[in-house]
Structures are given as structure tokens and as C-alpha cells.
C-alpha atoms as a PDB file:
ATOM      1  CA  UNK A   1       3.975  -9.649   3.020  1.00  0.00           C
ATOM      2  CA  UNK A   2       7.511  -8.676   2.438  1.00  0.00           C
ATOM      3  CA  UNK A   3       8.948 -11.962   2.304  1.00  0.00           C
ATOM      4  CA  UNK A   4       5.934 -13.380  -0.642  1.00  0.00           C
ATOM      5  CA  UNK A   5       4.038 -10.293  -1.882  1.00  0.00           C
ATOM      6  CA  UNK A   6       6.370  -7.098  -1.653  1.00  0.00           C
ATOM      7  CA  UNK A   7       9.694  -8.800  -3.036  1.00  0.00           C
ATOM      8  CA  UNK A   8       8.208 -10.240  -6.149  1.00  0.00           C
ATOM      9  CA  UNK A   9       9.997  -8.567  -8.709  1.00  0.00           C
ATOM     10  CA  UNK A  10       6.415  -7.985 -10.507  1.00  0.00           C
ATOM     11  CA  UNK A  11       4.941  -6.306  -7.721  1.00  0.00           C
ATOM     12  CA  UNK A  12       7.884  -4.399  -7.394  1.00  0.00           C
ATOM     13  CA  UNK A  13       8.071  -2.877 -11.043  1.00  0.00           C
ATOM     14  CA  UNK A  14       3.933  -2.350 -10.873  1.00  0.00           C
ATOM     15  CA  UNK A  15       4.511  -0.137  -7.906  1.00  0.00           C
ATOM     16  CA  UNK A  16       8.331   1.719  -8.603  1.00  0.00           C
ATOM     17  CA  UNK A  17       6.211   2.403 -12.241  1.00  0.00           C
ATOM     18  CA  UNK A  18       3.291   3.577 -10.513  1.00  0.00           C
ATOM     19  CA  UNK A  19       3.284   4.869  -7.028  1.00  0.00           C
ATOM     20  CA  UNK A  20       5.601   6.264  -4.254  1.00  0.00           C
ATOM     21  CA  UNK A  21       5.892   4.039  -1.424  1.00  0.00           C
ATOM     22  CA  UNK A  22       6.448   4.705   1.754  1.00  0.00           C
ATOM     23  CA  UNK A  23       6.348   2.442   4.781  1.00  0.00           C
ATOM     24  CA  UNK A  24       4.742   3.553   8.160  1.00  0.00           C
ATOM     25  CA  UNK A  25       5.537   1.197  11.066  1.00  0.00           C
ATOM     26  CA  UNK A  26       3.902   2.658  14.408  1.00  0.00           C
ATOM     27  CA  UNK A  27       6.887   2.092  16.414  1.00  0.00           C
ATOM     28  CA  UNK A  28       8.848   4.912  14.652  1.00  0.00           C
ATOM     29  CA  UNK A  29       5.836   7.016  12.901  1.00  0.00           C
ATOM     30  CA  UNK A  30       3.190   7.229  15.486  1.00  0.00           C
ATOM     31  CA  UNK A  31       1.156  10.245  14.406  1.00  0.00           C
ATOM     32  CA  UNK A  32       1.336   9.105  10.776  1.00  0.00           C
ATOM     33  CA  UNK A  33       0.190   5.918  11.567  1.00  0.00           C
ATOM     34  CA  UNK A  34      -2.807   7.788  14.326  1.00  0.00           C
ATOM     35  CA  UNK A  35      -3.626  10.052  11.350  1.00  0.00           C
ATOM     36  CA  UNK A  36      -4.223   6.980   8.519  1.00  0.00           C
ATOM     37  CA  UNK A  37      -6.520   5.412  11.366  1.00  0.00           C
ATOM     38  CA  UNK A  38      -4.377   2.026  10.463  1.00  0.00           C
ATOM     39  CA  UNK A  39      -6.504  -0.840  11.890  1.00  0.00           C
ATOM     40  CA  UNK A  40      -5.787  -4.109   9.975  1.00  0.00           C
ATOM     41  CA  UNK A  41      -1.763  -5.492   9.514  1.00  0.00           C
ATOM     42  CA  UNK A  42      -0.437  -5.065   6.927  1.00  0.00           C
ATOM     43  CA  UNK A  43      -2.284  -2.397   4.842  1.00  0.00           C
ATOM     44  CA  UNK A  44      -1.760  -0.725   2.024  1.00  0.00           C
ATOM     45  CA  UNK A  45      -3.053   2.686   1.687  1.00  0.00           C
ATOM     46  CA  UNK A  46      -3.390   4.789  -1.661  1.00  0.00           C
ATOM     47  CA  UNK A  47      -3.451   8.429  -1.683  1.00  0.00           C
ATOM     48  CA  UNK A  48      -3.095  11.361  -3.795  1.00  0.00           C
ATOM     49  CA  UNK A  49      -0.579  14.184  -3.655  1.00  0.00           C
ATOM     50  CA  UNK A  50      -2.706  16.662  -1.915  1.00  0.00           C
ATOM     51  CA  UNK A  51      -3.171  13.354   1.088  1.00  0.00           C
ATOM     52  CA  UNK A  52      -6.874  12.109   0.093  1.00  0.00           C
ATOM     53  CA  UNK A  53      -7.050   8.384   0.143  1.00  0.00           C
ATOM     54  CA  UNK A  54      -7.882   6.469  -2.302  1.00  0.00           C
ATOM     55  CA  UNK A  55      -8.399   2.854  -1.355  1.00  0.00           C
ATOM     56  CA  UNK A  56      -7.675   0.832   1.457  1.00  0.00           C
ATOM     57  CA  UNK A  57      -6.143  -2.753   0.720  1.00  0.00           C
ATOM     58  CA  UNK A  58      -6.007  -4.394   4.091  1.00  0.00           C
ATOM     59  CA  UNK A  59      -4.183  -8.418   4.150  1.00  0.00           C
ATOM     60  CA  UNK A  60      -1.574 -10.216   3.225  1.00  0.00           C
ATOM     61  CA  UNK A  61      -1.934 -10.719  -0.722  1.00  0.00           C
ATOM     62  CA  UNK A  62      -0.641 -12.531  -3.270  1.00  0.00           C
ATOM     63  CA  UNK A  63       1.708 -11.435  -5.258  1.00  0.00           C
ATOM     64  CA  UNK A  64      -1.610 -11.140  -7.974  1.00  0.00           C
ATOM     65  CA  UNK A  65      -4.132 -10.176  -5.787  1.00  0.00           C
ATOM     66  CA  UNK A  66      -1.567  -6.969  -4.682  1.00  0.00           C
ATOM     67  CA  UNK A  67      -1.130  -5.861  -8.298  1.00  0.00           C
ATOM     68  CA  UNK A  68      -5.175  -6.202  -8.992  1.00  0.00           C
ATOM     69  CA  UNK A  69      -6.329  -4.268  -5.934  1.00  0.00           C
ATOM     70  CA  UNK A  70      -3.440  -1.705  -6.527  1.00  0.00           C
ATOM     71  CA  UNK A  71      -4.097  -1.577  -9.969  1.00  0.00           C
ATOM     72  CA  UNK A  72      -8.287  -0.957  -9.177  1.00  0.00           C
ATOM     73  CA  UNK A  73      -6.916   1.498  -7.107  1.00  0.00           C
ATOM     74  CA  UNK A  74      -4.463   3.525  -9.595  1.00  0.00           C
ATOM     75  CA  UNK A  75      -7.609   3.369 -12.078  1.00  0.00           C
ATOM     76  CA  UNK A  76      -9.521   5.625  -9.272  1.00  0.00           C
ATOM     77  CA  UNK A  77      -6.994   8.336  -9.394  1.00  0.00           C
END
């Protein structure tokens, strides 16, 4: 995912214009990682300020597929 999906420089402007990402990786951020009930590798996860989520994008995308599940997701918000 980072490699293909996450350093395409589309992806990359689609999310720095519209989200705050964060990266969780269990080995460092156990109880955030227990508390999002992460199952599949990778995942995205899309929340809201206040912590409700959003939508769940589980798999290793495309660069395209990431910015159309992301962007179903923004249109939730």
C-alpha cells in the first residue's frame, strides 16, 4: 500500500486536501489499534472529529480505487 497506493502523488493531494491522516501500527499504538477493532491489513478508517467512524476501507487499493472509496466516504460526512 505505501509503496503503489499511498505514494501516488494523486492520492496524496486527495487526502492532505481532505482528511488528517494518521497511521496506527499495533506494535507502537496498541490500545488505538484494540479500540478501532482493526481486523483486515491494511485498513483505512474514516472518522469524524468527535471519533465516530465513518467507513471502513479494508485492502490494498489502487491508487483509483483508494481515492473512490475515500471519496464515497468524505461524501458521508
Amino acid at each position: 500500500m505505501d509503496s503503489r497506493t499511498l505514494s501516488d502523488a494523486s492520492v496524496d493531494a486527495f487526502v492532505r486536501e481532505r482528511f488528517i491522516a494518521v497511521r496506527i501500527e499495533k506494535e507502537h499504538q496498541s490500545a488505538a489499534f484494540d479500540r478501532l477493532k482493526i481486523a483486515d491489513f491494511p485498513s483505512t478508517i474514516v472518522l469524524r472529529a468527535d471519533g465516530t467512524e465513518v467507513a471502513r476501507v479494508p485492502g490494498d487499493l489502487s491508487p483509483q480505487e483508494f481515492i473512490e472509496k475515500l471519496g464515497a466516504a468524505a461524501g458521508k460526512n
